[in-house]
Protein backbone atom coordinates (compact mmCIF):
# COMPACT_ATOMS: atom_id res chain seq x y z
CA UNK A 1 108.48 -4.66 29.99
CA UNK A 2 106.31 -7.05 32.59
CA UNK A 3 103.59 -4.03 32.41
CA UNK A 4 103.60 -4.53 28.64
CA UNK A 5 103.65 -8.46 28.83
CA UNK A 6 100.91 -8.08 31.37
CA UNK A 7 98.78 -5.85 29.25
CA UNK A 8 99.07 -8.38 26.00
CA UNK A 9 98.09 -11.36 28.18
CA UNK A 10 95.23 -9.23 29.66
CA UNK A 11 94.35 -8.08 26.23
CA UNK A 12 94.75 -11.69 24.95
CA UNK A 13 92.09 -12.98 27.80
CA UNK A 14 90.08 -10.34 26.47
CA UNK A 15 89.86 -11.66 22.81
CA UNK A 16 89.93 -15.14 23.77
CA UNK A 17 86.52 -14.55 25.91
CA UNK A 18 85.02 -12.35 23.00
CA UNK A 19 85.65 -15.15 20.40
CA UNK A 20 83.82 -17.76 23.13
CA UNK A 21 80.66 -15.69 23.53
CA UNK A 22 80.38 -15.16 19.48
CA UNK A 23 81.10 -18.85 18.88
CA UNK A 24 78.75 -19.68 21.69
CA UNK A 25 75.74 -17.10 21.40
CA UNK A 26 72.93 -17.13 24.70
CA UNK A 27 70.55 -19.37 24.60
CA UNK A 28 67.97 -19.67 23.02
CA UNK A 29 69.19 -17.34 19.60
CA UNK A 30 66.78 -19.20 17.02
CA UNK A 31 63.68 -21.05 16.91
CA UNK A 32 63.05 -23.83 19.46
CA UNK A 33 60.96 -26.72 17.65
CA UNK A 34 58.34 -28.31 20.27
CA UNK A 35 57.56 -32.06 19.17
CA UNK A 36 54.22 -33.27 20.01
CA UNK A 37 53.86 -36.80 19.70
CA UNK A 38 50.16 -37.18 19.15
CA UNK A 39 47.58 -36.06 16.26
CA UNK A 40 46.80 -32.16 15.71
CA UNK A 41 43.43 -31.84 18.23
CA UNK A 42 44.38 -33.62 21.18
CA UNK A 43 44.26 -32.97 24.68
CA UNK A 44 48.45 -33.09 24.38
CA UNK A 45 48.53 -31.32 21.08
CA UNK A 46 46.25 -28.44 22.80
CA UNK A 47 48.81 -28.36 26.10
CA UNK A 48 51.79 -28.10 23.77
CA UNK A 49 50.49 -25.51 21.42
CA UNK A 50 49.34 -23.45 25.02
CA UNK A 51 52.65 -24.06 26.06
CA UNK A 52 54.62 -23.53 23.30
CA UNK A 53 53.37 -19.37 23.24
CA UNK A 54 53.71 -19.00 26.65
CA UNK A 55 57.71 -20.23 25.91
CA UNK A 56 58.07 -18.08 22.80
CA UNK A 57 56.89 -15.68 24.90
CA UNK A 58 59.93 -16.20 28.05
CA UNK A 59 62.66 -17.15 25.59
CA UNK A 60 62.21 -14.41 23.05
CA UNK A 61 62.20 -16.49 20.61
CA UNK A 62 59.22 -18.58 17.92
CA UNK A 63 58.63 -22.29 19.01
CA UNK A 64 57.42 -24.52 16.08
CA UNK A 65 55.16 -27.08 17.41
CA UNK A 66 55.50 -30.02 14.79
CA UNK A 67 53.12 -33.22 15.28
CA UNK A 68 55.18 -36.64 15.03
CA UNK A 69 52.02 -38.81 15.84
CA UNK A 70 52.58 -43.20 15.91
CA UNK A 71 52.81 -46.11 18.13
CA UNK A 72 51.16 -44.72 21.33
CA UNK A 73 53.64 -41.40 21.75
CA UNK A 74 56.94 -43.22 20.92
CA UNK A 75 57.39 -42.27 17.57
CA UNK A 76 58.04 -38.26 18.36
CA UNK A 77 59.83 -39.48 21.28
CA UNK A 78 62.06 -41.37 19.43
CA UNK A 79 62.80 -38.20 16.69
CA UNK A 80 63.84 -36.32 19.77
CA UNK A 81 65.92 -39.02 21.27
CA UNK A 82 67.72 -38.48 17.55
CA UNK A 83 67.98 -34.78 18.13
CA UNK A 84 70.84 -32.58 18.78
CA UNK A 85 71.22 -32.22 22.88
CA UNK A 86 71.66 -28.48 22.51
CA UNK A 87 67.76 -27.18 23.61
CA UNK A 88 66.34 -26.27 20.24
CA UNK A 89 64.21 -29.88 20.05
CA UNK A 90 61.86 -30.30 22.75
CA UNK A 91 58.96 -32.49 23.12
CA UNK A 92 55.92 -33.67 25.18
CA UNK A 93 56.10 -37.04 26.39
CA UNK A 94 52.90 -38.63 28.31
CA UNK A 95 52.20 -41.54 30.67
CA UNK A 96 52.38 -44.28 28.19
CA UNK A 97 55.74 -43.87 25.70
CA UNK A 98 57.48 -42.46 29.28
CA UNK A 99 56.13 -44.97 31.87
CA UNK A 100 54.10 -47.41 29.98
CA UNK A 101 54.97 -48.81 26.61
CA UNK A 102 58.54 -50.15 27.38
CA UNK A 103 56.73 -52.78 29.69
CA UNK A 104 54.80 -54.52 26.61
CA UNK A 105 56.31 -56.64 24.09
CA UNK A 106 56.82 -55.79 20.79
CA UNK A 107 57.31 -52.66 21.93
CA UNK A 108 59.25 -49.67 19.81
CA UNK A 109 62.86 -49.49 21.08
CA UNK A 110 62.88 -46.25 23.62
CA UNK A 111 64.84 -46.13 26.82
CA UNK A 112 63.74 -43.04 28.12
CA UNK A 113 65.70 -42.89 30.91
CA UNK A 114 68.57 -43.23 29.07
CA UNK A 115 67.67 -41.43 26.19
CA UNK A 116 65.74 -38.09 27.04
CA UNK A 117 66.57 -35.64 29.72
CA UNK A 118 63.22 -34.92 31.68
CA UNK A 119 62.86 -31.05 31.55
CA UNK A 120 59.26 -30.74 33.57
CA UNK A 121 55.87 -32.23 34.52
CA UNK A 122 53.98 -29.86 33.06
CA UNK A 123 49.69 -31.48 33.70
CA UNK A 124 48.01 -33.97 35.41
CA UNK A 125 44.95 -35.99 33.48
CA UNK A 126 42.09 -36.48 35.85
CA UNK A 127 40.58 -40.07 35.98
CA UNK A 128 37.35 -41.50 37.26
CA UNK A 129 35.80 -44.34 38.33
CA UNK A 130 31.84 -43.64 37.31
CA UNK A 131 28.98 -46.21 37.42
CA UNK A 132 26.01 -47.08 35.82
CA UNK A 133 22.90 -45.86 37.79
CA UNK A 134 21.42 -49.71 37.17
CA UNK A 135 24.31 -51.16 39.25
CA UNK A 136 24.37 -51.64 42.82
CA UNK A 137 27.36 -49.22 42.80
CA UNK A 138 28.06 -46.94 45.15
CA UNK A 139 31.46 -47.29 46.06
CA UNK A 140 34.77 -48.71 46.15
CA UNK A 141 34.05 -51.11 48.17
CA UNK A 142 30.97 -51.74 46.33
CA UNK A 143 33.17 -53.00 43.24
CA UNK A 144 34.94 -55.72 45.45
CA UNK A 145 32.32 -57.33 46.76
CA UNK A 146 29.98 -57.40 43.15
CA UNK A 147 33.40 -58.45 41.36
CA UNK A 148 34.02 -61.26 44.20
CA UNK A 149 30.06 -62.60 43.53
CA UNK A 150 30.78 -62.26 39.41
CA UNK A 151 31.25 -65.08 37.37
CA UNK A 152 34.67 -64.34 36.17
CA UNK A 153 35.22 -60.89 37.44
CA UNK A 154 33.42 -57.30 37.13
CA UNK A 155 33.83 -55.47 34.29
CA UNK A 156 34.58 -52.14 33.25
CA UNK A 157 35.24 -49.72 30.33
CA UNK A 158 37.97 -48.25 29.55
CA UNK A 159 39.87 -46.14 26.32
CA UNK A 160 41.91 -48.55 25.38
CA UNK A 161 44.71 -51.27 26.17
CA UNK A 162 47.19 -50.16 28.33
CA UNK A 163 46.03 -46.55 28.58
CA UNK A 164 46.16 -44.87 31.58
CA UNK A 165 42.17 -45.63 32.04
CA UNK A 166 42.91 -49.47 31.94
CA UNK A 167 45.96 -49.27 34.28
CA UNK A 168 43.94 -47.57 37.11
CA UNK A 169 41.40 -50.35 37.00
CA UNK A 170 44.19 -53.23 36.78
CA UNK A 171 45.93 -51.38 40.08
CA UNK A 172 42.80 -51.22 41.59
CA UNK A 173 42.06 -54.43 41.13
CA UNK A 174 45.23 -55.93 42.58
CA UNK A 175 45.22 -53.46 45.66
CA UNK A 176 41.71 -54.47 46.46
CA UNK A 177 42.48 -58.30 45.50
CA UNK A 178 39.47 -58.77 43.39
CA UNK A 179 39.34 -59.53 39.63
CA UNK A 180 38.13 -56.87 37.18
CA UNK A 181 37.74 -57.75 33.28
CA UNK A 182 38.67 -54.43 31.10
CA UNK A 183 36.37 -54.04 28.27
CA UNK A 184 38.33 -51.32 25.86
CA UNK A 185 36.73 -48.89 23.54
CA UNK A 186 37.97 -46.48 21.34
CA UNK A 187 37.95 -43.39 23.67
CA UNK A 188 36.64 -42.39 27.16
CA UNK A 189 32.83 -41.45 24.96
CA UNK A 190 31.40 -44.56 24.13
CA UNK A 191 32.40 -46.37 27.15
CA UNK A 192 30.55 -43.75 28.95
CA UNK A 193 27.73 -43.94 26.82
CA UNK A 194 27.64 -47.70 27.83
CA UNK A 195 27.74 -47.10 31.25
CA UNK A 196 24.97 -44.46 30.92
CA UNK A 197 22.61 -47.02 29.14
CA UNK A 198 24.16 -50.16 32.03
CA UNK A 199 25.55 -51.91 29.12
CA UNK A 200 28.67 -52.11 31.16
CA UNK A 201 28.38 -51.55 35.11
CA UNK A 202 31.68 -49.34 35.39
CA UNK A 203 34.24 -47.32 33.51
CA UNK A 204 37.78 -45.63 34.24
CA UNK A 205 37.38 -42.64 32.05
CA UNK A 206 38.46 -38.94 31.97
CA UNK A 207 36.95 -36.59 34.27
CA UNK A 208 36.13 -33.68 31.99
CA UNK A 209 33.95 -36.40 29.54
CA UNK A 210 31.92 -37.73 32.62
CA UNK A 211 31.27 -34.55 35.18
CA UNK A 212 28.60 -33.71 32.83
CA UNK A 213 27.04 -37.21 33.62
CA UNK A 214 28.12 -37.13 36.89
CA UNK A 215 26.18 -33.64 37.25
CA UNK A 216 23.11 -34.65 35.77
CA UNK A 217 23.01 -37.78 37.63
CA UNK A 218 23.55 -40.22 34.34
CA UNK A 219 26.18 -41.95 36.03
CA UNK A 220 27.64 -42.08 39.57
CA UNK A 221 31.24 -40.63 40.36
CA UNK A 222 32.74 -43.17 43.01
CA UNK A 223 36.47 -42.12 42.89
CA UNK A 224 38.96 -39.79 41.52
CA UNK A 225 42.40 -41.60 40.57
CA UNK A 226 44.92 -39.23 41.78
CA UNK A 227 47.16 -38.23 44.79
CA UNK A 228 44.17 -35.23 45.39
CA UNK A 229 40.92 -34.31 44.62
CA UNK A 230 40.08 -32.41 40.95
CA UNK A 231 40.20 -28.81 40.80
CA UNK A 232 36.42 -29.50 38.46
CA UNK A 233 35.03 -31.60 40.76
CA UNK A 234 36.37 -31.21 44.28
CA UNK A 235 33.11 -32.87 46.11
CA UNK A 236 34.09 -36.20 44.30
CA UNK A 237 36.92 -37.97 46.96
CA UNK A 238 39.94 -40.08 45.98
CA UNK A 239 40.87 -43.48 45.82
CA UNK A 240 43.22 -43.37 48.45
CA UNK A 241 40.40 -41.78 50.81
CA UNK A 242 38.02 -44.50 50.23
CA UNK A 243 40.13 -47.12 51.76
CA UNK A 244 42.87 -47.78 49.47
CA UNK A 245 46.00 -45.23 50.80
CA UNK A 246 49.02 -45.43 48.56
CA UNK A 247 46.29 -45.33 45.16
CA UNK A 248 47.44 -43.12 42.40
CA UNK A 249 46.72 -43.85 38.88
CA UNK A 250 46.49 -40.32 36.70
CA UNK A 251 47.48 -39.47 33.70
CA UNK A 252 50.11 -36.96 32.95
CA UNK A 253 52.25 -34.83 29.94
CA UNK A 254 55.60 -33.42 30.69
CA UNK A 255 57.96 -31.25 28.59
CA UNK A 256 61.68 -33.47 28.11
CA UNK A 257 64.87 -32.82 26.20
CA UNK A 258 67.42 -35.31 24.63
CA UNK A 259 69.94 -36.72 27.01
CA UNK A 260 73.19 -34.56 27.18
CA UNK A 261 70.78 -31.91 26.97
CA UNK A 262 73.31 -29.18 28.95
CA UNK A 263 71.71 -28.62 32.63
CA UNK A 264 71.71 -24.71 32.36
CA UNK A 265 69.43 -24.83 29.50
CA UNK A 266 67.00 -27.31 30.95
CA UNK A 267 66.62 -25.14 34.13
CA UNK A 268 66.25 -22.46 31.90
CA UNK A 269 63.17 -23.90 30.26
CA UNK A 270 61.65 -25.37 33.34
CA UNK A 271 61.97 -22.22 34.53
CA UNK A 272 59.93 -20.55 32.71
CA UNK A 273 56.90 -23.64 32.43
CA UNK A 274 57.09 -22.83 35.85
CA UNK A 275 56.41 -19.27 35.96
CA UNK A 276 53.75 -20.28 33.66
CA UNK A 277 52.13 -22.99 35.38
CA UNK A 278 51.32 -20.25 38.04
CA UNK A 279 49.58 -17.88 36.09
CA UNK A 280 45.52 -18.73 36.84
CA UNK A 281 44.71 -18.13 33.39
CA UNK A 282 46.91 -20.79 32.14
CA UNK A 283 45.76 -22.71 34.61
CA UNK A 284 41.96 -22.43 33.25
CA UNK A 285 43.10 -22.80 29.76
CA UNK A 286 44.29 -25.90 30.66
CA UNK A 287 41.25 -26.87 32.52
CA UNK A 288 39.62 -26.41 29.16
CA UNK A 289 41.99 -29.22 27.93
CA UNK A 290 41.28 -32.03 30.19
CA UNK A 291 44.13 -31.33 32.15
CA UNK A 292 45.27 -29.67 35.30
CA UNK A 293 48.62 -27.72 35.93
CA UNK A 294 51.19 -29.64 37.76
CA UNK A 295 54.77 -28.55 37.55
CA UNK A 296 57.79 -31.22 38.58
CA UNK A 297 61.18 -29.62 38.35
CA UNK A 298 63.97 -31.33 36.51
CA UNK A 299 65.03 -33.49 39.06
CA UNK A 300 61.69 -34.17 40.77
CA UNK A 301 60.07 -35.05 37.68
CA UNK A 302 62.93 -37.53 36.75
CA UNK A 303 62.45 -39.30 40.31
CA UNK A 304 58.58 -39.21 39.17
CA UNK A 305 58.88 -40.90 35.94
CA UNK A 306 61.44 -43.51 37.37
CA UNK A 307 58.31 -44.26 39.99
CA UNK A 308 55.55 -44.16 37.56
CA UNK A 309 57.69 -46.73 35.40
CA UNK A 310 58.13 -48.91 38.24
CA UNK A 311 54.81 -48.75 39.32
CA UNK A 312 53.61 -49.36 36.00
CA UNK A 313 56.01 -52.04 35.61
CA UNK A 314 54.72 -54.28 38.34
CA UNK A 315 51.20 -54.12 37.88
CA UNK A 316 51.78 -55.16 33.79
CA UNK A 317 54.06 -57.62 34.96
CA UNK A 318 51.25 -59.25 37.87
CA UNK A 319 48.89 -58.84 34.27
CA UNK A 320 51.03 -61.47 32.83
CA UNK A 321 51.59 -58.98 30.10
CA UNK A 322 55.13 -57.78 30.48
CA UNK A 323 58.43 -58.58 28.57
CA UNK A 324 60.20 -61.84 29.54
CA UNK A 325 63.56 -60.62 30.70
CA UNK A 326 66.93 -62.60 29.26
């Protein structure tokens, strides 16, 4: 009798872990959409779509990149925020919406740290500081002292308000305790078009828009903005060598999940944007994008953003430009 009662229990075990694998099937067992928050053609829409085959690819299963573009990278952000936390909405998130945005008033209603579960940093976005050949430019330094002797303050070009061009200026500026005046245009081009014809003595722009210049000798490369040198231009030093240790001010996309995401599946996915991170010719298709591979796992890229947002925070907040706090 306790051998039969021992069987049915056994047996019962049996069927109870059957029915929890069929009402629970692996992940991923459909489609996995991939939000981009930006317009079809950019540098994040490019990394996404890259991305996104290279996932299909490791998961076995399609990824549907869908384009949510509005307010500066919030408004896809905030669609996955809405999202069921069960890994079939993903999305990239960038510098600004992550880091940025939540600093400024008026601005859309994301708490990222509460709200999205960062999966991985996924690219770096080289930045430059470049000037005009009919400057006395030629270094760092150089932009202290001219800026100290200016009327008002230096200026310099950059892509827009509060992009990640503008912010490396403004951190610049209050590391090397000088005054610069940001003059924003609509893109990294035509403020390096005015600092090819010295309509403006400097710019913050990206790296892969200038080398060319650089190369040619239109404009002068002082400074890259990151923790390292760039893998496109590796003779042009950093910001932190020149004098200023502690400078880092590049751009950057990383993949993130809602919050409540489940932790196996997010290692799951970083996983794999890790193993393809690695491969070289990722890493060169990338290089075609403006960007450069840098992977963050899950919990190193959440200390990362928390940084970035409290970097960011400060130097908005020394602008005069962030939210008043109740």
């Amino acid at each position: 009798m306790q051998a039969i009662f021992k069987g049915l229990i056994i047996a019962a075990t049996a069927l109870s872990a059957a029915g929890a694998a069929t009402a629970a099937p692996a992940y991923p067992s459909k489609p996995v959409t991939l939000i981009v928050p930006f317009a079809p053609g950019a540098s994040a829409d490019g990394v996404a779509r890259l991305l996104g085959r290279k996932l299909a690819d490791g998961l076995g299963q399609p990824v549907v990149v869908e384009n949510r573009p509005g307010a500066g990278g919030t408004t896809g952000l905030m669609a996955l925020a809405h999202a069921a936390p069960d890994g079939y909405t993903l999305a990239i998130g960038a510098t600004g919406a992550i880091a940025v945005n939540h600093h400024l008033p008026d601005a859309a209603p994301l708490d990222a740290a509460k709200q999205l579960t960062p999966v991985a940093k996924v690219a770096d976005i080289p930045l430059v500081f470049i000037a005009s050949q009919q400057s006395q430019l030629r270094s760092m330094q150089d932009i202290a002292a001219q800026a100290a002797k200016a009327k008002g303050g230096l200026s310099y070009g950059t892509s827009g308000q509060f992009t990640s061009q503008h912010l490396a200026g403004e951190l610049y500026a209050d590391m090397a305790k000088t005054a610069l005046v940001a003059v924003p245009y609509r893109g990294s081009s035509p403020a390096l078009t005015d600092v090819i014809a010295g309509q403006v003595p400097l710019a913050v722009v990206d790296l892969t828009s200038a080398f060319p210049q650089i190369k040619a000798g239109k404009v002068t490369g002082l400074a890259v903005t990151g923790t390292r040198r760039a893998i496109a231009a590796p003779d042009i030093p950093t910001v932190a060598e020149l004098g200023f240790p502690g400078y880092a001010a590049s751009g950057w996309l990383g993949m993130f999940a809602p919050a409540g995401t489940p932790a196996p599946i997010v290692a799951q996915v970083s996983a794999q944007l890790e193993t393809i991170l690695a491969d070289p010719q990722v890493g060169a298709e990338l290089l075609t994008l403006a960007v450069e591979p840098a992977y963050l796992d899950p919990g190193a890229f959440a200390a990362y953003t928390r940084a970035e947002s409290d970097k960011w925070g400060k130097v908005i907040g020394a602008m005069g430009q962030a939210k008043s706090q109740p």
